[in-house]
C-alpha atoms as a PDB file:
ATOM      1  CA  UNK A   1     -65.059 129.740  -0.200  1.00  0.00           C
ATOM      2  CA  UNK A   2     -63.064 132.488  -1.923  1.00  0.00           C
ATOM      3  CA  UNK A   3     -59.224 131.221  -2.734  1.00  0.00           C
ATOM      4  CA  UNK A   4     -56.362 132.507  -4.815  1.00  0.00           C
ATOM      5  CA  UNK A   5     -53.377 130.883  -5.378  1.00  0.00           C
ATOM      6  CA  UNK A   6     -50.431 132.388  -7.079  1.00  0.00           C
ATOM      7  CA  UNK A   7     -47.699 130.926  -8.649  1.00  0.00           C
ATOM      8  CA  UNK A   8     -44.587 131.135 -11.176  1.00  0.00           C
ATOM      9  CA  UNK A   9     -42.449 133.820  -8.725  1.00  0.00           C
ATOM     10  CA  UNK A  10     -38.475 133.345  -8.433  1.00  0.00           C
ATOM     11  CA  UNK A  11     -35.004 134.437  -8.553  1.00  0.00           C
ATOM     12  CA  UNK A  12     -34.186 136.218 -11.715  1.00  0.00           C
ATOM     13  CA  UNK A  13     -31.270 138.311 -13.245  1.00  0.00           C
ATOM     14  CA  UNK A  14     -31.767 142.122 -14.412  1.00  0.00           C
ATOM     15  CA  UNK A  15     -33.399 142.164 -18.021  1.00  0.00           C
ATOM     16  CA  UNK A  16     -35.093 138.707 -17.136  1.00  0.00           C
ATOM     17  CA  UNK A  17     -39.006 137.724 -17.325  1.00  0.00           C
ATOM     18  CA  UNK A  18     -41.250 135.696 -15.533  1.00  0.00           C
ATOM     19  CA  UNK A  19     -44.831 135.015 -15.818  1.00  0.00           C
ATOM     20  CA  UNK A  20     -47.080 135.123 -12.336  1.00  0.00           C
ATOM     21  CA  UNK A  21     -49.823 132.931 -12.233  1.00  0.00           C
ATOM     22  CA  UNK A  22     -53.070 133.122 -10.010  1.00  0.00           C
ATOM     23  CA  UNK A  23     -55.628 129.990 -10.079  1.00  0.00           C
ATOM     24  CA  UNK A  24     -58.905 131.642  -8.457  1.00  0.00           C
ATOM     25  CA  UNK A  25     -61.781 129.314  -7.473  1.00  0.00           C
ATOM     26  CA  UNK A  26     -65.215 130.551  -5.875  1.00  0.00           C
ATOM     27  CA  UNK A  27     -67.835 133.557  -7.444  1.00  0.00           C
ATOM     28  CA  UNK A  28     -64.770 135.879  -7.057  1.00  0.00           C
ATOM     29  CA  UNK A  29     -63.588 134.977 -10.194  1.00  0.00           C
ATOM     30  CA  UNK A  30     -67.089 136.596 -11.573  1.00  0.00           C
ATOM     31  CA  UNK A  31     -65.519 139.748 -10.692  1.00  0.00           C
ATOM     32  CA  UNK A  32     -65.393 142.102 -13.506  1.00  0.00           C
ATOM     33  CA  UNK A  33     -61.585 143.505 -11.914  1.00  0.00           C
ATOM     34  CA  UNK A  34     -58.722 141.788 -10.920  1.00  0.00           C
ATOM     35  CA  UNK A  35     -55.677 142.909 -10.310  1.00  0.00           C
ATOM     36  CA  UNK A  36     -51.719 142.379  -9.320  1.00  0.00           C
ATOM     37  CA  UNK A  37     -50.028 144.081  -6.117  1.00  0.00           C
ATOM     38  CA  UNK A  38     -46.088 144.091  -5.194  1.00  0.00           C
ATOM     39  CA  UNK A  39     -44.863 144.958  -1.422  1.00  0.00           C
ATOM     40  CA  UNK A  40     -40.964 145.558  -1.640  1.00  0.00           C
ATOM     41  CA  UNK A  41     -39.275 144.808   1.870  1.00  0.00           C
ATOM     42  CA  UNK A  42     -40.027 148.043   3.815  1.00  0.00           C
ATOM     43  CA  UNK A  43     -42.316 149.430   1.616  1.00  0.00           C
ATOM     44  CA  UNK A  44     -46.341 149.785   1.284  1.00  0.00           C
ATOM     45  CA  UNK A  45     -48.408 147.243  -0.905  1.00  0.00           C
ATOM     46  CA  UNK A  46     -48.514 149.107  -4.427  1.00  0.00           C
ATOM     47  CA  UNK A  47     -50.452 148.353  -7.928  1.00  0.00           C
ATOM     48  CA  UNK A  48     -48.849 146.981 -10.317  1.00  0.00           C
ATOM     49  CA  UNK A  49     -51.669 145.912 -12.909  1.00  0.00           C
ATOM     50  CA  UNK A  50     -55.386 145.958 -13.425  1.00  0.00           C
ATOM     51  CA  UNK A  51     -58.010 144.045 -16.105  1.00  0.00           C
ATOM     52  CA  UNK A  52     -61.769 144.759 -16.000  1.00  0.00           C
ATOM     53  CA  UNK A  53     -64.137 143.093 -17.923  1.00  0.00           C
ATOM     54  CA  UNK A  54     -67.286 145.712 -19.233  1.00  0.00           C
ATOM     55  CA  UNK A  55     -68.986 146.305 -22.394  1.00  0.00           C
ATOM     56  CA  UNK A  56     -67.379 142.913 -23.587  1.00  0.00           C
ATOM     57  CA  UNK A  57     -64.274 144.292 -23.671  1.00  0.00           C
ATOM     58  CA  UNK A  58     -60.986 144.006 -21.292  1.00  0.00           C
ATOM     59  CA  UNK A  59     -59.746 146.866 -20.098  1.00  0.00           C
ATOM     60  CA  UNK A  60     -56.288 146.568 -18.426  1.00  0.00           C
ATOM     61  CA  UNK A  61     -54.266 149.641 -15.958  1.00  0.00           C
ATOM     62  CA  UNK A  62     -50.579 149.759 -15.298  1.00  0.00           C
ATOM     63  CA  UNK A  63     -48.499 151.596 -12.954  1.00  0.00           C
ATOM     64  CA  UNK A  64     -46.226 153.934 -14.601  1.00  0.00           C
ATOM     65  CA  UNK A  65     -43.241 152.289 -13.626  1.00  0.00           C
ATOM     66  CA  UNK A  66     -44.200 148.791 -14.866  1.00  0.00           C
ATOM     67  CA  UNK A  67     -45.836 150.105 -17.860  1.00  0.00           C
ATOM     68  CA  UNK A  68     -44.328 148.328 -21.589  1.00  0.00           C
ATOM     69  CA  UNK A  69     -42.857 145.813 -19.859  1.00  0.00           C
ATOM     70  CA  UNK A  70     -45.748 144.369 -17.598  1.00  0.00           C
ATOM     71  CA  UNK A  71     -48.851 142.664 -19.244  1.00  0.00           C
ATOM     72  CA  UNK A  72     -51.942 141.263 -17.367  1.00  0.00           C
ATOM     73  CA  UNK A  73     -54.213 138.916 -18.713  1.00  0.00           C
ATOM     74  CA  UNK A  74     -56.901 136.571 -17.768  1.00  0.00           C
ATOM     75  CA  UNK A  75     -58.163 133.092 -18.915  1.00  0.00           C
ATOM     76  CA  UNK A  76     -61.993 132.788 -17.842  1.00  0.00           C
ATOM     77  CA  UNK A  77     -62.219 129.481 -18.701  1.00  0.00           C
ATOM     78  CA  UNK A  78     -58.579 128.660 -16.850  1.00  0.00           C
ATOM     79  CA  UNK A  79     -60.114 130.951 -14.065  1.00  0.00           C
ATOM     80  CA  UNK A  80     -56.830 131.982 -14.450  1.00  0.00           C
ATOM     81  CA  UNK A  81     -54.941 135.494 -14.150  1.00  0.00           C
ATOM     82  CA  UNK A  82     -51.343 136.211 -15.267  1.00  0.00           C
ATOM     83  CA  UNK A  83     -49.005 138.577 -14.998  1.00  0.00           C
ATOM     84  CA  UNK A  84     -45.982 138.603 -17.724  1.00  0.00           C
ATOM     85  CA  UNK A  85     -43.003 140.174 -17.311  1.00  0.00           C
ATOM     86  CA  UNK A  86     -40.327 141.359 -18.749  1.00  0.00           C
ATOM     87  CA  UNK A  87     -37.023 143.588 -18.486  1.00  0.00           C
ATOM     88  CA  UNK A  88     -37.039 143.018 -15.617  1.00  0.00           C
ATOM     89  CA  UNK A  89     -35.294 145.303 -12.982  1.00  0.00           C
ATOM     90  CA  UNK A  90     -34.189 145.013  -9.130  1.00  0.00           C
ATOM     91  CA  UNK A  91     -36.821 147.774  -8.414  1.00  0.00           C
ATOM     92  CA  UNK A  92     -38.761 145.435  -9.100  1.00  0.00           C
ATOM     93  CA  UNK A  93     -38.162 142.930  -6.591  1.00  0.00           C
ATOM     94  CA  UNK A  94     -41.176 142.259  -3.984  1.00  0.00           C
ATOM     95  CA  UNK A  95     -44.291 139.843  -2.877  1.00  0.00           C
ATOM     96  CA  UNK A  96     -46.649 139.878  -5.619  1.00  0.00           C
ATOM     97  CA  UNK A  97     -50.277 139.407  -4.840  1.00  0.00           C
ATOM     98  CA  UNK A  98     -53.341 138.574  -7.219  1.00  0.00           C
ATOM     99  CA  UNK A  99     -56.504 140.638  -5.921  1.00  0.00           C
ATOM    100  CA  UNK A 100     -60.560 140.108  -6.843  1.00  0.00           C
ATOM    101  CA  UNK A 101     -63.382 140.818  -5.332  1.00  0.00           C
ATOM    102  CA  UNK A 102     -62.653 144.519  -6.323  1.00  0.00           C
ATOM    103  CA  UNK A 103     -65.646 146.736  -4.980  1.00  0.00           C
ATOM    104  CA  UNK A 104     -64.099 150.694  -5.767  1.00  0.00           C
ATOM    105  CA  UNK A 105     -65.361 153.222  -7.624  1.00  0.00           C
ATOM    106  CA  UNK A 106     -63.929 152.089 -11.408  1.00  0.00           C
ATOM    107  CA  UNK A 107     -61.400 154.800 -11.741  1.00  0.00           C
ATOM    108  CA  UNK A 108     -57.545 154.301 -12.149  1.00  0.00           C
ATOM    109  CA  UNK A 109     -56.705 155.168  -8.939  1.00  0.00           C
ATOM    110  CA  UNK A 110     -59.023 152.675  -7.355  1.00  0.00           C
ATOM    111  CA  UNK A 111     -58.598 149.807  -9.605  1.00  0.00           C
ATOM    112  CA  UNK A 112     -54.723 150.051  -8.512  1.00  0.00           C
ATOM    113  CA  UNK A 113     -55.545 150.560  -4.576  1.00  0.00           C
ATOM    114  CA  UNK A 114     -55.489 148.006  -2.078  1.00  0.00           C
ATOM    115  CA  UNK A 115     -58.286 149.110   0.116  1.00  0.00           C
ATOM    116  CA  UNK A 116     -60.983 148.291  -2.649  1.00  0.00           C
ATOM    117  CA  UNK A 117     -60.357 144.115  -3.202  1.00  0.00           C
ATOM    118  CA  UNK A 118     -61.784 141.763  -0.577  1.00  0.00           C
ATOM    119  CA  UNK A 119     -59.621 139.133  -1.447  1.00  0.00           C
ATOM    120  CA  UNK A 120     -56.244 138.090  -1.542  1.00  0.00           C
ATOM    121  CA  UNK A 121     -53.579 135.345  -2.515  1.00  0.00           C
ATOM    122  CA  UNK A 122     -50.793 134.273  -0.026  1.00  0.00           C
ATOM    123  CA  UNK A 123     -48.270 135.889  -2.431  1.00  0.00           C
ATOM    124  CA  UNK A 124     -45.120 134.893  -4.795  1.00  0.00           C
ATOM    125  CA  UNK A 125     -41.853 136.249  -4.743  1.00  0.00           C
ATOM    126  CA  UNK A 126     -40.293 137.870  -7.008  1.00  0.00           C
ATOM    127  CA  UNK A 127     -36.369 138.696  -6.737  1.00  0.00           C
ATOM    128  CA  UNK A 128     -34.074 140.700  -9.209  1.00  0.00           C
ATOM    129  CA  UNK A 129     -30.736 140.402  -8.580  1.00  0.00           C
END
């Protein structure tokens, strides 16, 4: 049984910071790329933020427009992903989801698309205001 649960989201003023949580239990926390998502009322599911583990090294991807102020990270033995953030902005308002499972192709592009992660949290929300 796959599950993610994420955590941490809230009601924030512009130039605030939270930090997004996402407990994972089951072999999909084995996966060697997980990643955040936001969905803004209206709007598609977008990436947000990426780590891979390969070559025992992390490797982490950011959208452009949450790039210096996001940070992903992960805590194996936690089986635990975050996402920190900061300066934070009313564009930036949304559901964010945690993602594993990730099956795609290893480039950029795929690492921050939807359509290659089997699983999914129930989302947090996140509201700048």
């Amino acid at each position: 049984q796959v599950q993610l649960v994420e955590s941490g989201g809230g009601s924030v003023q512009p130039g605030g910071s939270l930090r997004l949580s996402c407990g994972a239990s089951g072999h999909t926390y084995s996966s060697n790329c997980m990643g955040w998502f936001r969905q803004a009322p209206g709007k598609e599911r977008e990436g947000v933020a990426a780590i891979a583990v390969g070559d025992s090294r992390r490797h982490t991807y950011y959208a452009d427009s949450v790039k210096d102020r996001f940070t992903i990270s992960r805590d194996d033995a936690k089986n635990t992903l975050y996402l920190q953030m900061n300066s934070l902005q009313p564009g930036d308002t949304g559901v964010y989801y945690c993602a594993a499972g990730y099956q795609g192709s290893g480039t950029f592009y795929s690492r921050l698309g939807e359509f290659d992660y089997r699983h999914w949290g129930q989302g947090t929300q996140v509201t700048v205001s």
